[in-house]
N, C-alpha and C. Protein backbone atom coordinates (compact mmCIF):
# COMPACT_ATOMS: atom_id res chain seq x y z
N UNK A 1 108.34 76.32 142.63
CA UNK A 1 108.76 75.47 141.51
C UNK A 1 107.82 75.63 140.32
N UNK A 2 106.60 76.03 140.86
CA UNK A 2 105.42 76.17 139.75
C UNK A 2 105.53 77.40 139.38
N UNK A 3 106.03 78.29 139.61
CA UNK A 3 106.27 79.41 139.27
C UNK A 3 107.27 79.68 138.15
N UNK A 4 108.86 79.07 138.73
CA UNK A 4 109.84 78.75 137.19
C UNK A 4 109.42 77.98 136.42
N UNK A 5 108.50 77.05 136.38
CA UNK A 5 108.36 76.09 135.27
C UNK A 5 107.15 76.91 134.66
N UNK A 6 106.28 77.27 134.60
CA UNK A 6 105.66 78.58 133.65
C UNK A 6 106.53 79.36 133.26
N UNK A 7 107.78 80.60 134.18
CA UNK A 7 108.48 81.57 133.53
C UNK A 7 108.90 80.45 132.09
N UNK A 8 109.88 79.52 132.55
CA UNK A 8 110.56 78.96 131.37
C UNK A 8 109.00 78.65 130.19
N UNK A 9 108.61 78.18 130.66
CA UNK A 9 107.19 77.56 129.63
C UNK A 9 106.97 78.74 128.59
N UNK A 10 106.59 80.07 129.68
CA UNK A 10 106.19 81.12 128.55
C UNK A 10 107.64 81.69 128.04
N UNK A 11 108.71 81.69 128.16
CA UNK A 11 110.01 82.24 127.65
C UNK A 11 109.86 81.43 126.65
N UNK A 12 109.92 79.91 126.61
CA UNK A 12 110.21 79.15 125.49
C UNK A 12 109.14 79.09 124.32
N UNK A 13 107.57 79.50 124.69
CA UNK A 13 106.86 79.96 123.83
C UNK A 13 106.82 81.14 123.54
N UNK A 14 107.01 82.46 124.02
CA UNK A 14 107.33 83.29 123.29
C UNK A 14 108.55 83.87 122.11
N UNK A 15 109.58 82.52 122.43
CA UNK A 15 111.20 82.15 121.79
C UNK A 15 110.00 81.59 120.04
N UNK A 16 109.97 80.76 120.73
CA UNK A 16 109.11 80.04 119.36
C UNK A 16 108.21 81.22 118.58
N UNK A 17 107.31 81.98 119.41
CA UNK A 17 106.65 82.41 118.05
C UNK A 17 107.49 83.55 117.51
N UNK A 18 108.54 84.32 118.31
CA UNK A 18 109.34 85.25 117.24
C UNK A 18 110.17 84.57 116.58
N UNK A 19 110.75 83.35 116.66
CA UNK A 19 111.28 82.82 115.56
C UNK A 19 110.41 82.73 114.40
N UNK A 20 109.24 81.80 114.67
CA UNK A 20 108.19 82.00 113.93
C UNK A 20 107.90 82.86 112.65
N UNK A 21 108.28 84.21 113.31
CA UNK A 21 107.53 85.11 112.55
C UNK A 21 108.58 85.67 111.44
N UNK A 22 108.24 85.83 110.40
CA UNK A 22 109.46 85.50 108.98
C UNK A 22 109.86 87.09 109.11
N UNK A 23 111.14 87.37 108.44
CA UNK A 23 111.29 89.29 108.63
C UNK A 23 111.29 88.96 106.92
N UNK A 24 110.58 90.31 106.99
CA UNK A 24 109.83 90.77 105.02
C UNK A 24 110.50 91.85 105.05
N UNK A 25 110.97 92.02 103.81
CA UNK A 25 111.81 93.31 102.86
C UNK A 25 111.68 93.76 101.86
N UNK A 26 111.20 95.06 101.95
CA UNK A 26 110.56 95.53 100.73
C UNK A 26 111.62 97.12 100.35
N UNK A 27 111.69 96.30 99.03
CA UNK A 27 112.72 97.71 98.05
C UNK A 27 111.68 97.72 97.07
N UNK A 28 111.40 99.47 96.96
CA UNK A 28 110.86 100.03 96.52
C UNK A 28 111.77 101.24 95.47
N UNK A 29 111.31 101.42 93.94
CA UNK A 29 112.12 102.37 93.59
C UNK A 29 113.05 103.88 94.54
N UNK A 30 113.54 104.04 94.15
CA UNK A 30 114.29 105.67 94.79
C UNK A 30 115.16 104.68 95.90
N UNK A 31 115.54 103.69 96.21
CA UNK A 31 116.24 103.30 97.27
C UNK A 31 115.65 103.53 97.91
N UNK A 32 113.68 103.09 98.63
CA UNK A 32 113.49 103.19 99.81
C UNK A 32 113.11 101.27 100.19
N UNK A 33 114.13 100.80 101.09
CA UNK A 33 113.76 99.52 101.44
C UNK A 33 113.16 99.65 103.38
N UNK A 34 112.21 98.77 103.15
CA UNK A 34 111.37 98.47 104.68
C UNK A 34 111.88 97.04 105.20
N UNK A 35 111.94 96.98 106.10
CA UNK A 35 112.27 95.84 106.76
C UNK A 35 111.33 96.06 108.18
N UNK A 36 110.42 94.16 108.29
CA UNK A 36 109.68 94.37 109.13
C UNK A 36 109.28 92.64 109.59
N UNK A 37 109.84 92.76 111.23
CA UNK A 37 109.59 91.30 111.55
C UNK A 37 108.88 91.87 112.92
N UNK A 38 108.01 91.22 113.13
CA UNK A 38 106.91 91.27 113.97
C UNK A 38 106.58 92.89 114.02
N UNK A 39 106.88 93.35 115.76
CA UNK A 39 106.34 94.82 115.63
C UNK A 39 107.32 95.42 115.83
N UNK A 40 108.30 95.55 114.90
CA UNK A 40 109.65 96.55 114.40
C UNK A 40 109.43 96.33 113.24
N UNK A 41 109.82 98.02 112.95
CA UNK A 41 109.86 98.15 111.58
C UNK A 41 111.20 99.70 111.15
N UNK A 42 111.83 98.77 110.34
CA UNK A 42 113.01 100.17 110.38
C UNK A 42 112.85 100.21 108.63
N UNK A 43 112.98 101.45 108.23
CA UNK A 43 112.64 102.12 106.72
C UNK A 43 114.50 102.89 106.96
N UNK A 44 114.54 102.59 105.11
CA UNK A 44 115.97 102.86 104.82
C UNK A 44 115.70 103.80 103.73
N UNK A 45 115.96 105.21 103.67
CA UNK A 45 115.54 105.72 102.41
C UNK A 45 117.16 106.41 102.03
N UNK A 46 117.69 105.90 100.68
CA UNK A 46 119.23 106.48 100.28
C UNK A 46 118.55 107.57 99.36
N UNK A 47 118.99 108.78 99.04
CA UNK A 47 118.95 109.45 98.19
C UNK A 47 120.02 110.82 98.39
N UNK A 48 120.13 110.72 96.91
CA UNK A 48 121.65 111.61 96.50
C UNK A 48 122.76 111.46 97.37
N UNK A 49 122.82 110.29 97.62
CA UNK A 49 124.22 110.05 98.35
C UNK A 49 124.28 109.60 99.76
N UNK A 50 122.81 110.05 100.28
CA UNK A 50 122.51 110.20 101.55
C UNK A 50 121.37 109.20 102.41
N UNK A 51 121.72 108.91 103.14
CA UNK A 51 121.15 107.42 103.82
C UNK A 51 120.21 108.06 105.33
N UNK A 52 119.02 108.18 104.93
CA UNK A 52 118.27 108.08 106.48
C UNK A 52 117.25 106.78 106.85
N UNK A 53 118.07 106.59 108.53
CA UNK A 53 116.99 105.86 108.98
C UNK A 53 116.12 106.20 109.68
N UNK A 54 115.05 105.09 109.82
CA UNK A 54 113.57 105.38 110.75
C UNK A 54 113.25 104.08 111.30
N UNK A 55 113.69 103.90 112.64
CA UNK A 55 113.25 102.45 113.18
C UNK A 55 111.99 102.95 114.15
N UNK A 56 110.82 102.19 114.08
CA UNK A 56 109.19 101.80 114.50
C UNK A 56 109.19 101.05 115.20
N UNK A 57 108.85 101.15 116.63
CA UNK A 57 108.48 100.06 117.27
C UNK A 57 107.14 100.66 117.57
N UNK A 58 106.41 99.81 117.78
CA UNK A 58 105.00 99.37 118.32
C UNK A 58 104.08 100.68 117.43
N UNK A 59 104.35 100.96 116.25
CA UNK A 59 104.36 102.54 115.90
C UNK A 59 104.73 103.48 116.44
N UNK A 60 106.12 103.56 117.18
CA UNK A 60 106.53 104.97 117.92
C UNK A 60 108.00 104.79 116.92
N UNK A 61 108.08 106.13 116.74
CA UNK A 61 109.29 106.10 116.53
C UNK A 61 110.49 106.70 116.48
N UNK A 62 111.29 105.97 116.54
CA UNK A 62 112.97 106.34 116.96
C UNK A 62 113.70 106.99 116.12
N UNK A 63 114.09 107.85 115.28
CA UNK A 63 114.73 108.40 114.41
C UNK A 63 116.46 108.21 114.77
N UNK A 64 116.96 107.67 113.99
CA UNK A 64 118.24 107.05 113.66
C UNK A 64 119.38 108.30 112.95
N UNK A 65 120.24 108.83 114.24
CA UNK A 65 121.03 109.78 113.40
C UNK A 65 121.85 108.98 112.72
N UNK A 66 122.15 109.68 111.75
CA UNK A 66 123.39 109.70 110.58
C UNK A 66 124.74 109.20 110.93
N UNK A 67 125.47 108.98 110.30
CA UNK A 67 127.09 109.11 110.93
C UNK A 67 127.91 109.76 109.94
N UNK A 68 128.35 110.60 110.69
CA UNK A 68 129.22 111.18 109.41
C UNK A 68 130.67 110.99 109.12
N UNK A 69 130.92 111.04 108.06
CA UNK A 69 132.61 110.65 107.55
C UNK A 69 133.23 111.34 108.26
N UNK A 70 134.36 110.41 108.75
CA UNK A 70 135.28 111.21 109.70
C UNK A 70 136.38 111.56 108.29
N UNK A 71 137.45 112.79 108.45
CA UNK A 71 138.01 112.98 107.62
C UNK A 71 139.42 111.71 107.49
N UNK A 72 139.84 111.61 106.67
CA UNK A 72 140.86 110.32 106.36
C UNK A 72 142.17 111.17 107.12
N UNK A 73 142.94 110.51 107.62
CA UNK A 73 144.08 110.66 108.37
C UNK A 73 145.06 110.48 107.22
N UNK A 74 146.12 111.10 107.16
CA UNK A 74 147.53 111.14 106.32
C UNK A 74 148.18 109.94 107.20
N UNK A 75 148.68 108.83 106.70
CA UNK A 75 148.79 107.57 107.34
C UNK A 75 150.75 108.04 107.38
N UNK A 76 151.24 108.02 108.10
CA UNK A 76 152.90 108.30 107.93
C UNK A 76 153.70 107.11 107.60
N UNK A 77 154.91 107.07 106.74
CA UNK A 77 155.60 105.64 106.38
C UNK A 77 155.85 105.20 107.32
N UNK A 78 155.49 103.85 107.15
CA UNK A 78 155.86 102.65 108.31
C UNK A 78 157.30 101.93 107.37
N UNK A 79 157.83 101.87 108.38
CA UNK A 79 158.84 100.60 108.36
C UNK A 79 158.56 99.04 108.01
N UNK A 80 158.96 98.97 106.78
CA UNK A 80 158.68 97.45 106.36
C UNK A 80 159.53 96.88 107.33
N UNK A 81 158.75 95.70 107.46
CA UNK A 81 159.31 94.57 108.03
C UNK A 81 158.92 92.89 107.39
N UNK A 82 159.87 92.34 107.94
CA UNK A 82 159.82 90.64 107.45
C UNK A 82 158.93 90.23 107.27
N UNK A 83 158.05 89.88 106.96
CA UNK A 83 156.73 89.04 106.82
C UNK A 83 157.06 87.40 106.97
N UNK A 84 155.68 86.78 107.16
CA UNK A 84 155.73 85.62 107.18
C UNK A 84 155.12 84.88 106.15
N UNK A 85 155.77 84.08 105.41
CA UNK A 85 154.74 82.86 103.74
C UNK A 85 154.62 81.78 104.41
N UNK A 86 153.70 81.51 103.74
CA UNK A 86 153.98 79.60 103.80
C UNK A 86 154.66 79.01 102.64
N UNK A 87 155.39 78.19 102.50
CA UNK A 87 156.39 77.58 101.27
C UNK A 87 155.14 76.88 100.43
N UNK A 88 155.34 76.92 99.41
CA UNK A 88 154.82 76.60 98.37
C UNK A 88 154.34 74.90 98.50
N UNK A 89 155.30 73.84 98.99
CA UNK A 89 154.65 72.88 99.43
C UNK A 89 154.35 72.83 100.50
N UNK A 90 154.33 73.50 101.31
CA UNK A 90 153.20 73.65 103.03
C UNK A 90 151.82 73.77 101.87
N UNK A 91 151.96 74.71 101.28
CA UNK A 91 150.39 75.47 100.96
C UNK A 91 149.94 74.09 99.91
N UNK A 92 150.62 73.51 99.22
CA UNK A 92 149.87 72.62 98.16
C UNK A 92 149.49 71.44 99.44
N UNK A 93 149.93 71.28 100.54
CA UNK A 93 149.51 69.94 101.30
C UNK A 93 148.51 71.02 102.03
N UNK A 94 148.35 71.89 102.43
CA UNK A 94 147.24 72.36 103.00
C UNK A 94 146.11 71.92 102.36
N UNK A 95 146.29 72.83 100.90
CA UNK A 95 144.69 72.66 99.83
C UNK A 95 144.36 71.17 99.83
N UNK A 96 145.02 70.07 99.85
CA UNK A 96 144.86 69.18 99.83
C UNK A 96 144.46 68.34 100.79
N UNK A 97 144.34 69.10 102.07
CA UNK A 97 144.12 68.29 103.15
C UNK A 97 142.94 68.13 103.47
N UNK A 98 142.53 66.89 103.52
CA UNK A 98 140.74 66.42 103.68
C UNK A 98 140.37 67.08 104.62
N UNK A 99 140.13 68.16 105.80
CA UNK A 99 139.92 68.94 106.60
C UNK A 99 139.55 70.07 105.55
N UNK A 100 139.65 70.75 104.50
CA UNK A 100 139.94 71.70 103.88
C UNK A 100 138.56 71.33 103.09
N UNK A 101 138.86 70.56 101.96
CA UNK A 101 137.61 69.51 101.45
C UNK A 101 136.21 70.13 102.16
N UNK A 102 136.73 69.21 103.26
CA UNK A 102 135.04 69.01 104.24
C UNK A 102 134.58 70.13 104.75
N UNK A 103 135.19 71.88 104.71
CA UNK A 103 135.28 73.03 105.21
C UNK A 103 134.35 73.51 103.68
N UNK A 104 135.30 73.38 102.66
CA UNK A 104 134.49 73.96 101.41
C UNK A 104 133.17 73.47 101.70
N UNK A 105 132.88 72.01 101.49
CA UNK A 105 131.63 71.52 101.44
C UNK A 105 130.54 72.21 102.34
N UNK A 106 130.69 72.49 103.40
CA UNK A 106 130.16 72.65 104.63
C UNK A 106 130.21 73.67 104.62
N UNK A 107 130.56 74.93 103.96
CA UNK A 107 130.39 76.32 103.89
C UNK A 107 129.63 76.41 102.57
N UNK A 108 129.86 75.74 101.25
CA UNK A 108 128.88 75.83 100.28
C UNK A 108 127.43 75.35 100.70
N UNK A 109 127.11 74.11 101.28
CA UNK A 109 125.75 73.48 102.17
C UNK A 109 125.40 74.62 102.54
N UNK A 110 126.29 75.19 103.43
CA UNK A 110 125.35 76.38 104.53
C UNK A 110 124.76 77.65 103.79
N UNK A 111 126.04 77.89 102.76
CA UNK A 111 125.33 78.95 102.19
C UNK A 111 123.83 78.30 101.22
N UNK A 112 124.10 77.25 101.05
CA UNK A 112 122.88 76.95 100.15
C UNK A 112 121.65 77.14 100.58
N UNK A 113 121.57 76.71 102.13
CA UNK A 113 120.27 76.78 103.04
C UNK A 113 119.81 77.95 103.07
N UNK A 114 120.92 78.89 103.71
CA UNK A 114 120.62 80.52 103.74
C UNK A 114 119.93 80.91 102.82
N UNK A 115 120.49 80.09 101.01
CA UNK A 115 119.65 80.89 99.85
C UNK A 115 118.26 80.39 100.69
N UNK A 116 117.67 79.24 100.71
CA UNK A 116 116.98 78.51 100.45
C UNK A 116 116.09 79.02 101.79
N UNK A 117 116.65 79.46 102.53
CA UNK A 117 116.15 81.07 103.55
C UNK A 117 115.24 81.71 103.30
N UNK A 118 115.42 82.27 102.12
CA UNK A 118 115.17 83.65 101.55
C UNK A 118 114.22 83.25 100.20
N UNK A 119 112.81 83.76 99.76
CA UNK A 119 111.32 83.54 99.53
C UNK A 119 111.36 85.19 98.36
N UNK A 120 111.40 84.85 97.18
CA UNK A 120 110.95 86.03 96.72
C UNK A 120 109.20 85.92 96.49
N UNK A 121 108.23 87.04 96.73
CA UNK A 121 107.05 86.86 96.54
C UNK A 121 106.91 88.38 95.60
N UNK A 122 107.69 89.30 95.78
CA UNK A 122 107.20 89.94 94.48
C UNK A 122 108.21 90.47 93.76
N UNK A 123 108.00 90.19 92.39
CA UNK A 123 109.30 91.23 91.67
C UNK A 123 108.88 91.79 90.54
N UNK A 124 109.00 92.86 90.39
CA UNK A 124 108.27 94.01 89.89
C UNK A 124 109.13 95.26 89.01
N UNK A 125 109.37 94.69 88.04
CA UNK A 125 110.54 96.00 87.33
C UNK A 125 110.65 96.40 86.51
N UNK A 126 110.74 97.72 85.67
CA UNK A 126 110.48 98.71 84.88
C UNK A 126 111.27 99.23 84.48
N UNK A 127 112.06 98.92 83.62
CA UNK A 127 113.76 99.39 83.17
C UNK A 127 114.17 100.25 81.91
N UNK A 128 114.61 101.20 82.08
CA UNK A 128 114.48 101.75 80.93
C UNK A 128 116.06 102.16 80.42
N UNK A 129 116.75 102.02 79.90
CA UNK A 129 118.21 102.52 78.92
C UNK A 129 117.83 103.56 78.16
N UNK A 130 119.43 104.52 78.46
CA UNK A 130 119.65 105.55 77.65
C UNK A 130 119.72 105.47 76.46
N UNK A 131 120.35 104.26 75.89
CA UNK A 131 120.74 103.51 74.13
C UNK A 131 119.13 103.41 74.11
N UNK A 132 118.78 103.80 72.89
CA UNK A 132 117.72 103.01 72.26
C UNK A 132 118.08 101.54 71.55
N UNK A 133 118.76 101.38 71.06
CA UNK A 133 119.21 100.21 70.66
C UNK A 133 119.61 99.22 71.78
N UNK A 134 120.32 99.55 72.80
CA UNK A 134 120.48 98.61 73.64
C UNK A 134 118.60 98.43 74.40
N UNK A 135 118.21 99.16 74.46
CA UNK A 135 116.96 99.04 75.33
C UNK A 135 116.02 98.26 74.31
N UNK A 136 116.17 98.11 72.79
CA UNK A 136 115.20 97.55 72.31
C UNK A 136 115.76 95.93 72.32
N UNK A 137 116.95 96.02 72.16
CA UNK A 137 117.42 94.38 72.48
C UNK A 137 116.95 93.80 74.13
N UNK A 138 117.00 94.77 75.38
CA UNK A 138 116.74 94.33 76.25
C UNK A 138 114.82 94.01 76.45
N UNK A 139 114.50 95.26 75.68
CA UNK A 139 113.18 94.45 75.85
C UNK A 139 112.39 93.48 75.03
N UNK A 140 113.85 93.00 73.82
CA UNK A 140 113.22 92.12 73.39
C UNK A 140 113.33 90.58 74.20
N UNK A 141 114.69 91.10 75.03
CA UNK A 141 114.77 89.65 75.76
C UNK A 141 113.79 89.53 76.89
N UNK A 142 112.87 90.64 77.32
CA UNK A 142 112.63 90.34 78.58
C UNK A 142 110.45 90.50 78.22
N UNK A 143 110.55 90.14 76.75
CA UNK A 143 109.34 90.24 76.59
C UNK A 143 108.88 88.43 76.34
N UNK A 144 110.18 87.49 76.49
CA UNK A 144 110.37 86.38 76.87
C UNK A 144 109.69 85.66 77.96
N UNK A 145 110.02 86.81 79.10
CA UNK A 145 110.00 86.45 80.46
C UNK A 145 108.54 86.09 80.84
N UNK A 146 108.26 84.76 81.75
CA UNK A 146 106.58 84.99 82.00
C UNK A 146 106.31 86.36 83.09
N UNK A 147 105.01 86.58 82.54
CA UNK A 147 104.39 87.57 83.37
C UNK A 147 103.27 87.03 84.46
N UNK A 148 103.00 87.21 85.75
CA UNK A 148 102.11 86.97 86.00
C UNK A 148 101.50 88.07 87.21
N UNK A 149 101.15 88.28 88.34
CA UNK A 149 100.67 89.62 89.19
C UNK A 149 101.68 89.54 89.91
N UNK A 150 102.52 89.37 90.38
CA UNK A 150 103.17 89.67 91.21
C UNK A 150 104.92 89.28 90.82
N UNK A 151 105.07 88.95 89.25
CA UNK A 151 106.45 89.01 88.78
C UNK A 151 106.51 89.64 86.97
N UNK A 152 106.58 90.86 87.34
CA UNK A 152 106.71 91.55 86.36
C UNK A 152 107.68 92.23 85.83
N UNK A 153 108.60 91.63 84.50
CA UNK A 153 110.26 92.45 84.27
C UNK A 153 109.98 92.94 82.91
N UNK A 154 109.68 94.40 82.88
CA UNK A 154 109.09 94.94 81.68
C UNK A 154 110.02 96.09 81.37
N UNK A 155 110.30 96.50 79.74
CA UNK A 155 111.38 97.63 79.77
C UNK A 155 110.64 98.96 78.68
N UNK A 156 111.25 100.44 78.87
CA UNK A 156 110.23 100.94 78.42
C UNK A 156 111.41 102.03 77.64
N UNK A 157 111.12 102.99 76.61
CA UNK A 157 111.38 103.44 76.04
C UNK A 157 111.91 105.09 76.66
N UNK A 158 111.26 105.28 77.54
CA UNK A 158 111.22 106.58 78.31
C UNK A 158 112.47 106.86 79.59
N UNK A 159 113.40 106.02 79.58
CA UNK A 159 114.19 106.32 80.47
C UNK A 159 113.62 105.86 81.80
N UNK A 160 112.40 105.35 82.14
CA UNK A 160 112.15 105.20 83.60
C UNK A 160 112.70 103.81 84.25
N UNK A 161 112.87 104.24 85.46
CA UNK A 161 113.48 103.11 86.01
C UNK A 161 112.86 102.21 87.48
N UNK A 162 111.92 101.21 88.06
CA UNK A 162 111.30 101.79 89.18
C UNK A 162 111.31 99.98 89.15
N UNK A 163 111.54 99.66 91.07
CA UNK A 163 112.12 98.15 90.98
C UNK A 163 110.52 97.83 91.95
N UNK A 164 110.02 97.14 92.23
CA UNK A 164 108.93 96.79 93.62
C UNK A 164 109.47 95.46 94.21
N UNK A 165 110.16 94.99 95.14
CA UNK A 165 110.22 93.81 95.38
C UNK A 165 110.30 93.51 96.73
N UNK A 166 109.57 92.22 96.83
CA UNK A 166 109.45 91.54 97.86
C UNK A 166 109.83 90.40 98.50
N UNK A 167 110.85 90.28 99.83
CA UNK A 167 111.38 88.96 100.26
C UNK A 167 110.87 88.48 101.38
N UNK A 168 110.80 87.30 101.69
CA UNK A 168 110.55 87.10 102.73
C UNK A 168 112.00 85.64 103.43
N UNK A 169 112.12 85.93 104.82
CA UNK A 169 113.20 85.60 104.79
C UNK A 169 112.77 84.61 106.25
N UNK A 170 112.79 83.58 106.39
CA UNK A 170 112.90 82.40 107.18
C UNK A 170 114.04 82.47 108.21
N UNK A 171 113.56 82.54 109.64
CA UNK A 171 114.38 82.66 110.65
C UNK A 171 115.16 81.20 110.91
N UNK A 172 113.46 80.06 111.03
CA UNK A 172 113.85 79.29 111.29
C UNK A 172 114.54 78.08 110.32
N UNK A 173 114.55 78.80 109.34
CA UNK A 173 115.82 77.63 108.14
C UNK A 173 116.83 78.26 108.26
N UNK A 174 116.99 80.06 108.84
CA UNK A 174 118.57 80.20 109.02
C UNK A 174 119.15 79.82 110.27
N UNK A 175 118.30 79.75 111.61
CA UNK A 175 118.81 78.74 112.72
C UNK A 175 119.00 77.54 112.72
N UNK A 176 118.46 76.72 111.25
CA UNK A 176 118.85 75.57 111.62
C UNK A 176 119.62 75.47 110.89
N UNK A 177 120.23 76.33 109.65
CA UNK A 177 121.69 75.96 108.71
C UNK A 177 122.52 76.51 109.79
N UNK A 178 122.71 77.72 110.60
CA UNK A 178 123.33 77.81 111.84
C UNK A 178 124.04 76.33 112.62
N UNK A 179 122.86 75.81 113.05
CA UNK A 179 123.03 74.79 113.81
C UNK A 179 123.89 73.69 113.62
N UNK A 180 123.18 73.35 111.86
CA UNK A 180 124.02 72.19 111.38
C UNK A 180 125.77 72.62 111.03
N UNK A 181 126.03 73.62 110.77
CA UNK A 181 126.92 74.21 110.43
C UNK A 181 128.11 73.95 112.00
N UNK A 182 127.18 74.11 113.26
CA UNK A 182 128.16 74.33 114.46
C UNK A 182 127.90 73.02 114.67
N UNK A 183 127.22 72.38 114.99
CA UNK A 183 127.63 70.54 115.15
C UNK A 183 128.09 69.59 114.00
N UNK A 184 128.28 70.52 113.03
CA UNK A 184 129.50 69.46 111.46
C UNK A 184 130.68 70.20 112.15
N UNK A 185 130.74 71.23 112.49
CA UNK A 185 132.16 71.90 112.17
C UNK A 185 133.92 70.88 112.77
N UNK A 186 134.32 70.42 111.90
CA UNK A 186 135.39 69.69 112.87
C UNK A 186 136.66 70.63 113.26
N UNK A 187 135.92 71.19 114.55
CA UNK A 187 136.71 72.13 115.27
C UNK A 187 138.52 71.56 115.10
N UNK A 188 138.26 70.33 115.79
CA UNK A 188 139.45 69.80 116.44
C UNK A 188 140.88 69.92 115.01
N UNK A 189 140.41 68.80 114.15
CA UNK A 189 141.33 68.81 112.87
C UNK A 189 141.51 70.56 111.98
N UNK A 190 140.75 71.30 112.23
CA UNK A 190 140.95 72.54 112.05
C UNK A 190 141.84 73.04 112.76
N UNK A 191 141.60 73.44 114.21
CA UNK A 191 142.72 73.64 114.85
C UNK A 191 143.98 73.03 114.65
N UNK A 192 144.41 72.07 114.66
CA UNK A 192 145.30 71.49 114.06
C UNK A 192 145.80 71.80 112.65
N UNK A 193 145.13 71.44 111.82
CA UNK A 193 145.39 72.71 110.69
C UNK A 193 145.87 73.56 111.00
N UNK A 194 145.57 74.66 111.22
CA UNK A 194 145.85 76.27 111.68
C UNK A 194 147.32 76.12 112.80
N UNK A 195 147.46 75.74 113.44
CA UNK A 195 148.73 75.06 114.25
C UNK A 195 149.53 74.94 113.19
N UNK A 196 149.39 73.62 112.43
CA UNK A 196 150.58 73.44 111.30
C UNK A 196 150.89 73.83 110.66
N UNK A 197 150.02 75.38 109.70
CA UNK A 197 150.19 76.13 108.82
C UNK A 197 150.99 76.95 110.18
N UNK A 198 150.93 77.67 110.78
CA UNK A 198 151.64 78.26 111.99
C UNK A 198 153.04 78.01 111.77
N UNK A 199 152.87 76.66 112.02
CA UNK A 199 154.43 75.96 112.34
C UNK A 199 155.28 76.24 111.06
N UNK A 200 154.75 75.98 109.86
CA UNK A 200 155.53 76.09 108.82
C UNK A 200 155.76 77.47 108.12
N UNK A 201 155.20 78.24 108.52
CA UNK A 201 155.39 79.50 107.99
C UNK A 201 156.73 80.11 108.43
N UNK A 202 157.71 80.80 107.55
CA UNK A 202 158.81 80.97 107.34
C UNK A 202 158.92 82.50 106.95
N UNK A 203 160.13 83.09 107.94
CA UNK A 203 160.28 84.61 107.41
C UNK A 203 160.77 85.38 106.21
N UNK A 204 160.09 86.10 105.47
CA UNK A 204 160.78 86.73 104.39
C UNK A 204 160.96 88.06 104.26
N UNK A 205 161.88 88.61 104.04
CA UNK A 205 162.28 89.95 103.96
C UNK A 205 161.33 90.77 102.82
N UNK A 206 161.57 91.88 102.88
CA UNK A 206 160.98 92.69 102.35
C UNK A 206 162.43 93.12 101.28
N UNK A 207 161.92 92.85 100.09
CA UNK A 207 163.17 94.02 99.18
C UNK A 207 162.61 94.90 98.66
């Protein structure tokens, strides 16, 4: 018995500190972004069209083949058939139905948290336009901007273009907008919903 109650003890503390530990993302000019939460680390480098990965564990690493485009298939005519609408007043009592309401709300909340997730700590950018004229208006707007070491939006005359930025991204504020999200959700009156839109949907031909 003393034996499972340690396994669980150390499972549930080792649960905790990789939640713990925040995953950081770093885009770097040329499209090379790093991503790195505890001891994984996978590097994304795009150039001319072309996407390689490199996932790191413990510093060993795994090289990530490619996938390549399969060629597109000539799709042959299908046979229209009837479709199904909902009538115009099914759909205005849908939008209207306080189930619907409390769905928007509760998907805007969640996404809000998610922002509220996500930690910028560096932003770093160097922008340059082909227009001279457009580039001198842009750097007149962005000579506005405060500067300080680690948020810098500066524009330059030379065509260069080069981004540095840094996120850091909170596990445990996205498990718990998760959470709240699955114990608000009112499964039941949803289902029901989805049933009644069901029920009322009506066949229409194709002309």
């Amino acid at each position: 018995m003393n034996l499972i109650y340690w396994i669980l003890l150390s499972c549930g503390l080792s649960a905790i500190f990789l939640i713990s530990c925040p995953i950081v993302i770093r885009v770097k000019s040329k499209w090379v972004c790093t991503i790195l939460w505890t001891v994984i680390r996978l590097e994304i480098v795009i150039s001319e069209g072309q996407s390689h990965f490199d996932l790191y564990i413990l510093k060993l690493r795994f090289p990530l083949k490619e996938k390549k485009k399969s060629a597109k298939k000539t799709k042959s005519p299908v046979k229209q058939q009837a479709k199904k609408k909902l009538p115009f007043n099914s759909l205005k009592e849908v939008l209207f139905d306080q189930v619907v309401t409390r769905l928007i709300k509760l998907i805007i909340r969640f996404c809000l948290r998610l922002v509220k997730a996500i930690k910028i700590r560096v932003v770093r950018a160097n922008i340059g336009l082909n227009d001279y004229y457009s580039q001198g208006i842009l750097t007149g707007c962005l000579s506005s901007l405060p500067r300080s070491r680690n948020f810098q939006i500066i524009g330059n005359f030379e065509e260069v273009n080069d981004i540095d930025l840094h996120l850091r991204i909170s596990l445990w504020r996205i498990l718990w907008a998760v959470m709240l999200l699955v114990l608000r959700f009112p499964y039941y009156r949803t289902i029901k919903l989805l049933l009644k839109v069901r029920r009322d949907m009506v066949l229409v031909e194709n002309t």
